[in-house]
C-alpha atoms as a PDB file:
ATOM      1  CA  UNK A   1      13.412   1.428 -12.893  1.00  0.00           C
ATOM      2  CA  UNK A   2      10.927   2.831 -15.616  1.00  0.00           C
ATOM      3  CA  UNK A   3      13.092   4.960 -18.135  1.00  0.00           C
ATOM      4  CA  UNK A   4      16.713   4.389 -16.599  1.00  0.00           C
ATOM      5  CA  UNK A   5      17.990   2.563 -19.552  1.00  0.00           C
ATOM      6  CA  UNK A   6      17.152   5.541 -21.427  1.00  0.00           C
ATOM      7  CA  UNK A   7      18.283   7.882 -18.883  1.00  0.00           C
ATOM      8  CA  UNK A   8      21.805   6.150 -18.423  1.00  0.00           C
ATOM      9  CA  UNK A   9      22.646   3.758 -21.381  1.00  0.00           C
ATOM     10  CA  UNK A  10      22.597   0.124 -22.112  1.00  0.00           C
ATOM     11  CA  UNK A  11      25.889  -0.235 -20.519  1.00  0.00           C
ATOM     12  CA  UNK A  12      24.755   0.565 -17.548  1.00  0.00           C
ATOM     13  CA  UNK A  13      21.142  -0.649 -17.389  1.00  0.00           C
ATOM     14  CA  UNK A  14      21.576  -4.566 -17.753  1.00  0.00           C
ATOM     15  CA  UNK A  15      18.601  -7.008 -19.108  1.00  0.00           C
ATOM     16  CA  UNK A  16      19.702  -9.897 -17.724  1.00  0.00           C
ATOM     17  CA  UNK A  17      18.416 -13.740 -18.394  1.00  0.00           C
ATOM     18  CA  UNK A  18      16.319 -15.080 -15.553  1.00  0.00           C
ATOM     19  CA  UNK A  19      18.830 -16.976 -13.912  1.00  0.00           C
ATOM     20  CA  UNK A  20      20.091 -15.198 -10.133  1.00  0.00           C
ATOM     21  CA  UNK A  21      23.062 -17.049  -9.740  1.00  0.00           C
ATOM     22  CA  UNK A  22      24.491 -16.041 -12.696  1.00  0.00           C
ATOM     23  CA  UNK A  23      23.757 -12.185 -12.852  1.00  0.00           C
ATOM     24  CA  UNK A  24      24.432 -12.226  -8.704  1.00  0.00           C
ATOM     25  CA  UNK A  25      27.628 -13.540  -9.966  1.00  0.00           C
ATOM     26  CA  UNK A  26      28.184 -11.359 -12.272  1.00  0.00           C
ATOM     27  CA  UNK A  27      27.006  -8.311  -9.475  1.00  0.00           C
ATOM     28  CA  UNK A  28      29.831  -9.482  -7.347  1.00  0.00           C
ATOM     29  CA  UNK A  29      32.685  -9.662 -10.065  1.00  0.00           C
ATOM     30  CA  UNK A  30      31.565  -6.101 -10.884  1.00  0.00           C
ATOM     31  CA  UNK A  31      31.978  -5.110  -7.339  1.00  0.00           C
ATOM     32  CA  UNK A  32      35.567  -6.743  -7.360  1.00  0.00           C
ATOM     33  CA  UNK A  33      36.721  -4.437 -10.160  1.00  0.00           C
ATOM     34  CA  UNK A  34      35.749  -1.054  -8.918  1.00  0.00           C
ATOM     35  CA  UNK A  35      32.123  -0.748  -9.552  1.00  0.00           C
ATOM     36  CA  UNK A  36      28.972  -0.384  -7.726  1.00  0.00           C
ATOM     37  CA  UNK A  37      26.577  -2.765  -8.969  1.00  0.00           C
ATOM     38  CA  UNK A  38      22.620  -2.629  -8.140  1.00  0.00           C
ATOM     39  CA  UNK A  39      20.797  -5.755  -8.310  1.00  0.00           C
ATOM     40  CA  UNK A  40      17.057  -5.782  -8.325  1.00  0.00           C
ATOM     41  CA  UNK A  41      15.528  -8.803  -7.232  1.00  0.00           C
ATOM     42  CA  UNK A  42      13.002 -10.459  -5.209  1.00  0.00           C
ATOM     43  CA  UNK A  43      12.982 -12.372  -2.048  1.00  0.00           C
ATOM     44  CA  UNK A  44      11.711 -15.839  -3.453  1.00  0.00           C
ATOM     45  CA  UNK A  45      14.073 -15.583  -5.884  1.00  0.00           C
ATOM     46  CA  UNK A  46      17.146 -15.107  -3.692  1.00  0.00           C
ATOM     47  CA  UNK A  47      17.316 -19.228  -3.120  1.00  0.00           C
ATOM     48  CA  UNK A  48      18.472 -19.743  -6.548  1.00  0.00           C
ATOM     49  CA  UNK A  49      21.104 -17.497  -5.902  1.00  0.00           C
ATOM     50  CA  UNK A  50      22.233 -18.603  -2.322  1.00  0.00           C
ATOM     51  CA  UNK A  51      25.628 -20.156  -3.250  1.00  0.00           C
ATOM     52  CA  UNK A  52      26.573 -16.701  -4.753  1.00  0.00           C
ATOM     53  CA  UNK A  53      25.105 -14.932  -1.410  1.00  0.00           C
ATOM     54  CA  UNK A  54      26.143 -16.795   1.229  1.00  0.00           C
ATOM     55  CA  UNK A  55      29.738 -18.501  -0.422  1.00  0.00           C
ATOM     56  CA  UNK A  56      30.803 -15.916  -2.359  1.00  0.00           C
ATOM     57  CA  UNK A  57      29.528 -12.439  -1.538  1.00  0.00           C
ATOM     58  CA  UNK A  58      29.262 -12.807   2.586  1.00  0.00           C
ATOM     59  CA  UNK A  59      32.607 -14.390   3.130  1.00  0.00           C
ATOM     60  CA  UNK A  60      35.208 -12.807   0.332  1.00  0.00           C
ATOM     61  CA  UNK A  61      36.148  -9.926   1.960  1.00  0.00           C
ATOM     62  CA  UNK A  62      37.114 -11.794   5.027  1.00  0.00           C
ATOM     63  CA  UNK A  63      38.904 -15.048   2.821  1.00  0.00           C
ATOM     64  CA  UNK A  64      41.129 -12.291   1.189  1.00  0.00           C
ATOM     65  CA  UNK A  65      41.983 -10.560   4.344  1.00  0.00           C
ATOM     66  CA  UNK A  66      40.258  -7.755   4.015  1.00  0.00           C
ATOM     67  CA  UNK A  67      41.851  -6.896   0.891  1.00  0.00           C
ATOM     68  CA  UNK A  68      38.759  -6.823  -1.296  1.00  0.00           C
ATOM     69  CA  UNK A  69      35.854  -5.272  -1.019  1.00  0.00           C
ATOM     70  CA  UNK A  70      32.447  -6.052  -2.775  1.00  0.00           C
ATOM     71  CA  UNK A  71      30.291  -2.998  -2.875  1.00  0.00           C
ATOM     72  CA  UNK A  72      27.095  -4.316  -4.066  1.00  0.00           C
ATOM     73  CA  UNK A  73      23.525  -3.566  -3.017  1.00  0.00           C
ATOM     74  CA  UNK A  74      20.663  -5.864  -3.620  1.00  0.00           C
ATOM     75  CA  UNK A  75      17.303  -4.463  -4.169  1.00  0.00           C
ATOM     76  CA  UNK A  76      14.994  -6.697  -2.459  1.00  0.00           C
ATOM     77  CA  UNK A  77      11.109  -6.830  -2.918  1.00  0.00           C
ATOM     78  CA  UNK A  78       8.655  -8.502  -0.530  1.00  0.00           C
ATOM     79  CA  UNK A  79       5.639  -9.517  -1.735  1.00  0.00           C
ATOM     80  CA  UNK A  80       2.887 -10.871   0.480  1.00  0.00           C
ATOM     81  CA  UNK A  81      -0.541 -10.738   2.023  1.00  0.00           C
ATOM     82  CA  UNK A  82      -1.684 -10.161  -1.976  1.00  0.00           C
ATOM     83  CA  UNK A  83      -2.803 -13.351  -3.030  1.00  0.00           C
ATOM     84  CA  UNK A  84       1.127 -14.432  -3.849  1.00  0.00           C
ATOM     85  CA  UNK A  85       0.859 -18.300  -2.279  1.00  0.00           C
ATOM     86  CA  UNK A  86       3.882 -19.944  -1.089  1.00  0.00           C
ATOM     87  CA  UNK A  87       6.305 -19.313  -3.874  1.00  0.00           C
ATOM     88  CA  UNK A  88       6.436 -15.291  -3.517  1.00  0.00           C
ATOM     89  CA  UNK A  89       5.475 -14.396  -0.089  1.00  0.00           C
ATOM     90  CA  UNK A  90       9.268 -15.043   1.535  1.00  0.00           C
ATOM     91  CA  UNK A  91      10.117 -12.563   3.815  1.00  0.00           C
ATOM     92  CA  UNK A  92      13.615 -14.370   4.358  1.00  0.00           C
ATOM     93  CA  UNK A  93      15.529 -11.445   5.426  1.00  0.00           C
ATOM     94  CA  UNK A  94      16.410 -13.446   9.231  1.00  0.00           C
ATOM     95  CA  UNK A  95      18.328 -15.837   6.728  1.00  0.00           C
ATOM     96  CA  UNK A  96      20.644 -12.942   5.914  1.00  0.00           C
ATOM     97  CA  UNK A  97      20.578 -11.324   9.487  1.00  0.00           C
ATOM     98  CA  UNK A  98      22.719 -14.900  10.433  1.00  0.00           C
ATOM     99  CA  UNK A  99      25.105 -14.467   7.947  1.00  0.00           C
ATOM    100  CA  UNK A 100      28.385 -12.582   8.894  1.00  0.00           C
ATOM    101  CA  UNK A 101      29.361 -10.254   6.017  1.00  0.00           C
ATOM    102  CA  UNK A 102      25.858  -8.874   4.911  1.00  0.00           C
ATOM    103  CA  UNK A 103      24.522  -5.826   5.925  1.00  0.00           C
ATOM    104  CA  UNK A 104      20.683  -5.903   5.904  1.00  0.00           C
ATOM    105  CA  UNK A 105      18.121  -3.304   5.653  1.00  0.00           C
ATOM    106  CA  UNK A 106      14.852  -2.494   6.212  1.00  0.00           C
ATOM    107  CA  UNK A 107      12.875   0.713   4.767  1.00  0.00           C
ATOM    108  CA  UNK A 108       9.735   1.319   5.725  1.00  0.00           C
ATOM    109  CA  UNK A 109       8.592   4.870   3.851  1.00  0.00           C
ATOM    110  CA  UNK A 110       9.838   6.170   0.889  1.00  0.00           C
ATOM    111  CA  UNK A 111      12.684   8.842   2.935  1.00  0.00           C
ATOM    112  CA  UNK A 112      14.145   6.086   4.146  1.00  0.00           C
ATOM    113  CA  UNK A 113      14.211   3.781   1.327  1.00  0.00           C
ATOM    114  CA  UNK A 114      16.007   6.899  -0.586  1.00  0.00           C
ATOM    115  CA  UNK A 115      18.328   7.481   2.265  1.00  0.00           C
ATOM    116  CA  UNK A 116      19.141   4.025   3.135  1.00  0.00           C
ATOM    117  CA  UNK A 117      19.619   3.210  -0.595  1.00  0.00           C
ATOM    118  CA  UNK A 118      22.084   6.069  -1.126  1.00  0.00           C
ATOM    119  CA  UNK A 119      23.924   5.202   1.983  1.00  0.00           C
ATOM    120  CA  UNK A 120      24.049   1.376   0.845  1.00  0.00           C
ATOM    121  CA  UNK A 121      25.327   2.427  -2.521  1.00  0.00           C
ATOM    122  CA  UNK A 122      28.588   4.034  -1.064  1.00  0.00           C
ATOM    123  CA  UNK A 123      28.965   1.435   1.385  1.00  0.00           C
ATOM    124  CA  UNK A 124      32.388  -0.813   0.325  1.00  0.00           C
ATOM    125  CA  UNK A 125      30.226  -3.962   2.165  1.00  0.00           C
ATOM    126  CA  UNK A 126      27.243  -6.222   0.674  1.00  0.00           C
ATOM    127  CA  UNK A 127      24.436  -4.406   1.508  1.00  0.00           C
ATOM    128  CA  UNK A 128      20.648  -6.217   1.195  1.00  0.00           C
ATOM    129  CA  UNK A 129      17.954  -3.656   0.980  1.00  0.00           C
ATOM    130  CA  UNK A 130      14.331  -5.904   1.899  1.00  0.00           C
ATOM    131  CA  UNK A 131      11.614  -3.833   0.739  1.00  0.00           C
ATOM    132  CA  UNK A 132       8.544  -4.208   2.058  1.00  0.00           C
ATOM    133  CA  UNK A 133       6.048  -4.163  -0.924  1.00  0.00           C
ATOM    134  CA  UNK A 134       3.377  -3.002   1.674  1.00  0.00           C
ATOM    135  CA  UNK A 135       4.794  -0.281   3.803  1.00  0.00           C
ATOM    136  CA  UNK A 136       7.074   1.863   0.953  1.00  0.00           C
ATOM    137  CA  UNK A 137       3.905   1.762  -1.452  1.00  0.00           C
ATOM    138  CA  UNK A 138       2.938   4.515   1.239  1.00  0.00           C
ATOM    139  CA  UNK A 139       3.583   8.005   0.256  1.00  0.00           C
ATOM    140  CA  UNK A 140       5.268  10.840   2.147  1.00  0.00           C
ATOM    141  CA  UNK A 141       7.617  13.951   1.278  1.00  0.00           C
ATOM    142  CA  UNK A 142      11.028  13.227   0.360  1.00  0.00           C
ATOM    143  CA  UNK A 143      13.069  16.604   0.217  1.00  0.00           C
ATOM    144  CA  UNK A 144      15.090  17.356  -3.374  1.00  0.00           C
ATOM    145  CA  UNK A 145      18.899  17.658  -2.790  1.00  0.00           C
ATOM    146  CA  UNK A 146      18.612  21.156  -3.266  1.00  0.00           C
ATOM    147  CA  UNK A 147      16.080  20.958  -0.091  1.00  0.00           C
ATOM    148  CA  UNK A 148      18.597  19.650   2.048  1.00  0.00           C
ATOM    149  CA  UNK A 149      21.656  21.786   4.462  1.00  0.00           C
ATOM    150  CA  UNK A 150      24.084  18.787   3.387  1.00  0.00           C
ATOM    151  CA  UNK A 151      23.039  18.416  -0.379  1.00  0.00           C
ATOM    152  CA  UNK A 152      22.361  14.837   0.102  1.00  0.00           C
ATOM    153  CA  UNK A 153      19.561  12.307   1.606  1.00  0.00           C
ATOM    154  CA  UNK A 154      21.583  10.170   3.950  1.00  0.00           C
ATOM    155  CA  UNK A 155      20.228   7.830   6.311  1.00  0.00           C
ATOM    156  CA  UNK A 156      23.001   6.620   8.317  1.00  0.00           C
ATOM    157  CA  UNK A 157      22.936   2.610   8.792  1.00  0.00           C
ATOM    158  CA  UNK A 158      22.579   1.201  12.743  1.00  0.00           C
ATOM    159  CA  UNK A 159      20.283   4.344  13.914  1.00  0.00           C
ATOM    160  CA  UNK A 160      16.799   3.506  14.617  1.00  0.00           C
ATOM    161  CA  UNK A 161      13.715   5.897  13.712  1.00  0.00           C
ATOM    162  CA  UNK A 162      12.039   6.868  17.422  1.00  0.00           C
ATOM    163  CA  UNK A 163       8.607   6.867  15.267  1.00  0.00           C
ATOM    164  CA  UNK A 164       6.361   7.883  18.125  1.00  0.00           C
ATOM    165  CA  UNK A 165       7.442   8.874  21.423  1.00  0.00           C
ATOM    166  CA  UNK A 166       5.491   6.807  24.529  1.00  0.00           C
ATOM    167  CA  UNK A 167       5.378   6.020  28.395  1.00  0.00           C
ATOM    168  CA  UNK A 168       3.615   2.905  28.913  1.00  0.00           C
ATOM    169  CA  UNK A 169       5.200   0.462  26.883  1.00  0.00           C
ATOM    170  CA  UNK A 170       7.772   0.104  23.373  1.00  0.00           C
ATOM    171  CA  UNK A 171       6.508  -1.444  20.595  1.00  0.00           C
ATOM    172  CA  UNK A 172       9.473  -2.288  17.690  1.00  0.00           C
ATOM    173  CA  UNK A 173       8.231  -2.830  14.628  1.00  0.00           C
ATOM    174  CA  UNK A 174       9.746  -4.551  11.667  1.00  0.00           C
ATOM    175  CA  UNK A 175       9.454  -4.163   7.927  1.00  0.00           C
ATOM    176  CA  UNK A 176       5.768  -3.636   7.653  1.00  0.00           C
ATOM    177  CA  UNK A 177       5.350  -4.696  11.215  1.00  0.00           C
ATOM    178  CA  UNK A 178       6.076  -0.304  12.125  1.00  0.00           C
ATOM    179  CA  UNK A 179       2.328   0.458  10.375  1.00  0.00           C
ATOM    180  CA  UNK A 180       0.941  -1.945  12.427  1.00  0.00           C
ATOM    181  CA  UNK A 181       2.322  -0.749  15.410  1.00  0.00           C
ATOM    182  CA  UNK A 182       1.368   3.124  14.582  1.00  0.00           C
ATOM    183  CA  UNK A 183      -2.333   1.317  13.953  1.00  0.00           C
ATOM    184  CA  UNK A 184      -2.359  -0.184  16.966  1.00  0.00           C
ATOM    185  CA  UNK A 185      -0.665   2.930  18.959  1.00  0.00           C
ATOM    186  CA  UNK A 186      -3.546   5.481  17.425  1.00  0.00           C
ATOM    187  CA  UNK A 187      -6.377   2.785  18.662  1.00  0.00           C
ATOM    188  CA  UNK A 188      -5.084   2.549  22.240  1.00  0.00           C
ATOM    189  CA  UNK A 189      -4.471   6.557  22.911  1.00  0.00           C
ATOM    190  CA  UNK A 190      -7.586   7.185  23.408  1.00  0.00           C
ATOM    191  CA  UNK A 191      -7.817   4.231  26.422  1.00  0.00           C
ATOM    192  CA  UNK A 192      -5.176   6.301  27.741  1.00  0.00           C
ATOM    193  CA  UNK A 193      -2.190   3.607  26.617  1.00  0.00           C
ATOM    194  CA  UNK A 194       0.794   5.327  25.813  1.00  0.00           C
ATOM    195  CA  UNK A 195       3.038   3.351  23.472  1.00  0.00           C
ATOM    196  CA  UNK A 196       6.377   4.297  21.854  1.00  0.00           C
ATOM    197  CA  UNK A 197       7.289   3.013  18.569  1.00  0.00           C
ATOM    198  CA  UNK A 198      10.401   2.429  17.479  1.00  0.00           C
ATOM    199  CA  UNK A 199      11.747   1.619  13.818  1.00  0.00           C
ATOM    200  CA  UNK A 200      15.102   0.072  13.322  1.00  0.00           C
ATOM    201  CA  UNK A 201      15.533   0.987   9.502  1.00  0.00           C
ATOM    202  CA  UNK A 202      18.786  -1.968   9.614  1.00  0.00           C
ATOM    203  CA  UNK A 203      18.634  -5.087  11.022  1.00  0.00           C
ATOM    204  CA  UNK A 204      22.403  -5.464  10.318  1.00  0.00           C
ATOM    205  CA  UNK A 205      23.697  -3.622  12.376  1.00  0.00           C
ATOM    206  CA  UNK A 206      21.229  -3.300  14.852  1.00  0.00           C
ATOM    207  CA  UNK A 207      20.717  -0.553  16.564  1.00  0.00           C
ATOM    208  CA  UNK A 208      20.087  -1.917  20.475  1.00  0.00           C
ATOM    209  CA  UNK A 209      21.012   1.614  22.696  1.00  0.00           C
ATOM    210  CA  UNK A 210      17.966   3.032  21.322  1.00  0.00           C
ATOM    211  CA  UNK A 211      15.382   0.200  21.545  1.00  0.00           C
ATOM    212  CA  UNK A 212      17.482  -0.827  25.120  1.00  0.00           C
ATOM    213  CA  UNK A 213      16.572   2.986  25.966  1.00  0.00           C
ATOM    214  CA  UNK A 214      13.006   2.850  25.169  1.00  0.00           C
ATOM    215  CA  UNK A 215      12.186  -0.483  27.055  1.00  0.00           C
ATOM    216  CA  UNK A 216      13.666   1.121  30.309  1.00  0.00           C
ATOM    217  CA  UNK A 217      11.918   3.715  30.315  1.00  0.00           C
ATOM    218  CA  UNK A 218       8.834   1.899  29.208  1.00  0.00           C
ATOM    219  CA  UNK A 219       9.329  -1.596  31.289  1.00  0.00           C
ATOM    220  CA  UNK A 220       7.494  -3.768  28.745  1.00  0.00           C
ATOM    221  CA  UNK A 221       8.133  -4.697  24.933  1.00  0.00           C
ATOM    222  CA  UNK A 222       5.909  -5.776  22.039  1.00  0.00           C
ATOM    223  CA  UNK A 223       8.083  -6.809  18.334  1.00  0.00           C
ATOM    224  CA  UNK A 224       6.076  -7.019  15.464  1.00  0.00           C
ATOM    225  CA  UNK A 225       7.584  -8.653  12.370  1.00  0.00           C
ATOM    226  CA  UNK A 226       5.776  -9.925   9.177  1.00  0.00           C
ATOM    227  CA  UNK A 227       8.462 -12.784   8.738  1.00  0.00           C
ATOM    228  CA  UNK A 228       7.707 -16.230  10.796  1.00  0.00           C
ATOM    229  CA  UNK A 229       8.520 -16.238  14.416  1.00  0.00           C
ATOM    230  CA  UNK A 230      10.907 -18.992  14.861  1.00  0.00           C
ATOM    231  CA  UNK A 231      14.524 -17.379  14.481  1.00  0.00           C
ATOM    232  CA  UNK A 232      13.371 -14.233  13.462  1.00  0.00           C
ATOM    233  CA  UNK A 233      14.378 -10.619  13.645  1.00  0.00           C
ATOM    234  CA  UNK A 234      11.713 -10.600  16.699  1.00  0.00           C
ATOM    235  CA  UNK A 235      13.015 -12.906  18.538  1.00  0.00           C
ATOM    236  CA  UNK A 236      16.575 -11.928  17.864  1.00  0.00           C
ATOM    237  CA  UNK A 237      15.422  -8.188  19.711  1.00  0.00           C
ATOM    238  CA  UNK A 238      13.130 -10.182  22.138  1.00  0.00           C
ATOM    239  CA  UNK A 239      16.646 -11.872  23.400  1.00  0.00           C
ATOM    240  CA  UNK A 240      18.793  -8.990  23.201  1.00  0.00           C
ATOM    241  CA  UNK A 241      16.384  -6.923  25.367  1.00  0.00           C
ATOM    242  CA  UNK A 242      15.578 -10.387  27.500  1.00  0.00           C
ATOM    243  CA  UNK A 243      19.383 -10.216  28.443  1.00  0.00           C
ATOM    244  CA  UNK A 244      20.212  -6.794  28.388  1.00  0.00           C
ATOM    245  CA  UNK A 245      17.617  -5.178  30.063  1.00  0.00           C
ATOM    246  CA  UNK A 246      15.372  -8.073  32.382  1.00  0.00           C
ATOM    247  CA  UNK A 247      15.289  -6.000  35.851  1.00  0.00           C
ATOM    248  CA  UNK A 248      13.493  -3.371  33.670  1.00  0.00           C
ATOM    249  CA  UNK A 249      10.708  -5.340  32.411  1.00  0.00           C
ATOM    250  CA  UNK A 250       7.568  -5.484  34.438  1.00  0.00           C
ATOM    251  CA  UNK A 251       5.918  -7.885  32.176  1.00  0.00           C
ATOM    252  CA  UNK A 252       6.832 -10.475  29.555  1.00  0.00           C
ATOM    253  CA  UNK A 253       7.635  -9.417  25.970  1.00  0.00           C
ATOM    254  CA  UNK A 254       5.497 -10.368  23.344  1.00  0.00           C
ATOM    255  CA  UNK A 255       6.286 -11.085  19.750  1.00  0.00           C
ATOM    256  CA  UNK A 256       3.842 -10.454  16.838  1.00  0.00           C
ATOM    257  CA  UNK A 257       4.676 -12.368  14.213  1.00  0.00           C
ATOM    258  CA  UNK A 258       3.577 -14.660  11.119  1.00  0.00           C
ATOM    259  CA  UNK A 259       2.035 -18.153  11.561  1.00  0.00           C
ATOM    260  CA  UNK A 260       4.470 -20.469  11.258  1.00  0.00           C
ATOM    261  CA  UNK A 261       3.033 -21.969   8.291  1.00  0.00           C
ATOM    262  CA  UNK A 262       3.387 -21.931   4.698  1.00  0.00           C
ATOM    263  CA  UNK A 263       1.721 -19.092   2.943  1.00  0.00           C
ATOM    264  CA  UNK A 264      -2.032 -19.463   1.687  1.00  0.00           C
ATOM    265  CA  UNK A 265      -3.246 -18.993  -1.916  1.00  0.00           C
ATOM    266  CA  UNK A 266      -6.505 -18.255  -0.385  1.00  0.00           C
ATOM    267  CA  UNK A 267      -7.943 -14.911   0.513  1.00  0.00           C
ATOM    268  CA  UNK A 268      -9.830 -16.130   3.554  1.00  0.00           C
ATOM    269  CA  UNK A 269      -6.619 -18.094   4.903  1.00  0.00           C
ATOM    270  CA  UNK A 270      -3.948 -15.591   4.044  1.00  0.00           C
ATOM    271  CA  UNK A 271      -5.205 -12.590   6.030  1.00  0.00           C
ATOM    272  CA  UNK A 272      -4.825 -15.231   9.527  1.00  0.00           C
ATOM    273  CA  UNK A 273      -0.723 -15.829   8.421  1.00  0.00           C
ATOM    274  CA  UNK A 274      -0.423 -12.048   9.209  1.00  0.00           C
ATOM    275  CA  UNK A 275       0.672  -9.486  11.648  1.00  0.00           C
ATOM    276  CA  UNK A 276      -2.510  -7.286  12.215  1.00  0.00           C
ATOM    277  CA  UNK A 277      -3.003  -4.020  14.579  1.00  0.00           C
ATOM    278  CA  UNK A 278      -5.789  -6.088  16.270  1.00  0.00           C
ATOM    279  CA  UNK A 279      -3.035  -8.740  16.902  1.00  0.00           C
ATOM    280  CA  UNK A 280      -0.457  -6.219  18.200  1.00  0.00           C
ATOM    281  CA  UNK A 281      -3.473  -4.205  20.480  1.00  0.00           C
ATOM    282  CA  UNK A 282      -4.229  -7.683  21.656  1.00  0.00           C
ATOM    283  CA  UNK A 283       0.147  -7.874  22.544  1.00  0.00           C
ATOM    284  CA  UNK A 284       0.247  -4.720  23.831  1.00  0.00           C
ATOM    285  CA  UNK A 285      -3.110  -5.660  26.518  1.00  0.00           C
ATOM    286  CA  UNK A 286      -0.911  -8.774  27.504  1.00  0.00           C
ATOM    287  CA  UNK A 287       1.602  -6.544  28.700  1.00  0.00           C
ATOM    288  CA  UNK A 288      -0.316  -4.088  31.080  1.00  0.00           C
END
């Protein structure tokens, strides 16, 4: 956000007082009148606003019959495995994957945080972009307009990213959870292991064909998510794939995912919270 205010104008660049419910509020009544709000915020700080989030801006559309339409993006950070404690190391975006009316997103490199942004913005639906302080702090090309045969960086929502292409068995990763997985795929090649990883960019909607794909042609399934494992977006996939696709598995799945505990100040504690590659290699090993 460094120089927008000066790029685009005080009426267009808002300072707002610390206080989410009101300038979430204020997002969504913008978004009712014709204009595209952005809100930047960050994931512990989305509870104060959860009457606006959950009452207001996942349900409105639907209570008017469809005759409204909120076309607001949140800008999500997630801090964590930096020292942040309990107070700002949520990743809460599983909150948000159980609440009809939200779309939610997940970048995890800087093309698709672009692409999925500019997608979100001309979406007419509330669209939650979580990202991942970890994996978009990576660096990688991302082509100029002028670059592109369409003029525009896209990234369509409900299309996965087939990151790495495998035999042996599918590892989905989530959020930061994909680096881990490429970690852990790099370490096992030369053993011979063959893993495909797969990326799902959203979370809402979920793109199951490609993941469903993958695991038949693989048979087994590791999910790797940096959010706790009880009623995550692991175990959301796990049971998708447990129902859709169980004659194809030759092995259990096995989800990688944080302790469920509250986050550690301490920098010998925090690390063991964590997904890890040494955690998913360990996963993947269960499954052969």
């Amino acid at each position: 956000t460094a120089g927008l205010a000066e790029r685009f104008g005080e009426d267009r660049v808002l300072d707002t007082p610390l206080s989410e419910n009101g300038f979430f509020g204020a997002a969504l009544g913008a978004s009712l009148c014709g204009m595209r709000p952005i809100v930047e915020t960050v994931t512990s700080f989305l509870w104060v606003g959860m009457d606006q989030m959950i009452s207001q801006a996942a349900k409105m559309r639907y209570m008017f019959g469809g005759q409204a339409e909120l076309p607001v993006t949140f800008r999500i950070r997630m801090f964590y495995a930096r020292g942040a404690a309990a107070h700002h190391s949520d990743r809460n975006y599983p909150v948000f994957m159980n609440t009809p009316g939200l779309k939610v997103i997940c970048p995890t490199n800087a093309y698709d945080a672009k692409g999925l942004m500019k997608t979100a913005v001309r979406d007419n639906d509330v669209c939650m972009i979580f990202e991942d302080g970890i994996a978009i702090s990576s660096r990688c090309e991302v082509p100029n307009n002028e670059d592109l045969p369409d003029g525009e960086l896209l990234v369509p929502f409900g299309v996965a990213n087939r990151v790495r292409e495998g035999s042996d068995v599918t590892i989905v990763g989530v959020a930061g959870g994909v680096q881990h997985a490429i970690d852990a795929a790099n370490a096992l090649e030369p053993e011979g292991i063959s893993v495909e990883v797969i990326d799902p960019r959203t979370l809402v909607p979920l793109d199951t064909d490609t993941i469903l794909e993958s695991v038949e042609k693989t048979s087994r399934l590791v999910v790797v998510d940096p959010a706790h494992k009880m009623c995550s977006a692991a175990s959301e996939i796990a049971a998708i794939v447990a129902q859709e696709a169980f004659w194809s598995l030759e092995a259990p799945i096995q989800v990688v995912a944080s302790e469920q505990v509250n986050v550690p100040y301490s920098p010998a504690l925090e690390p063991l919270v964590y997904p890890t590659p040494e955690k998913v290699i360990e996963a993947v090993r269960k499954t052969l």
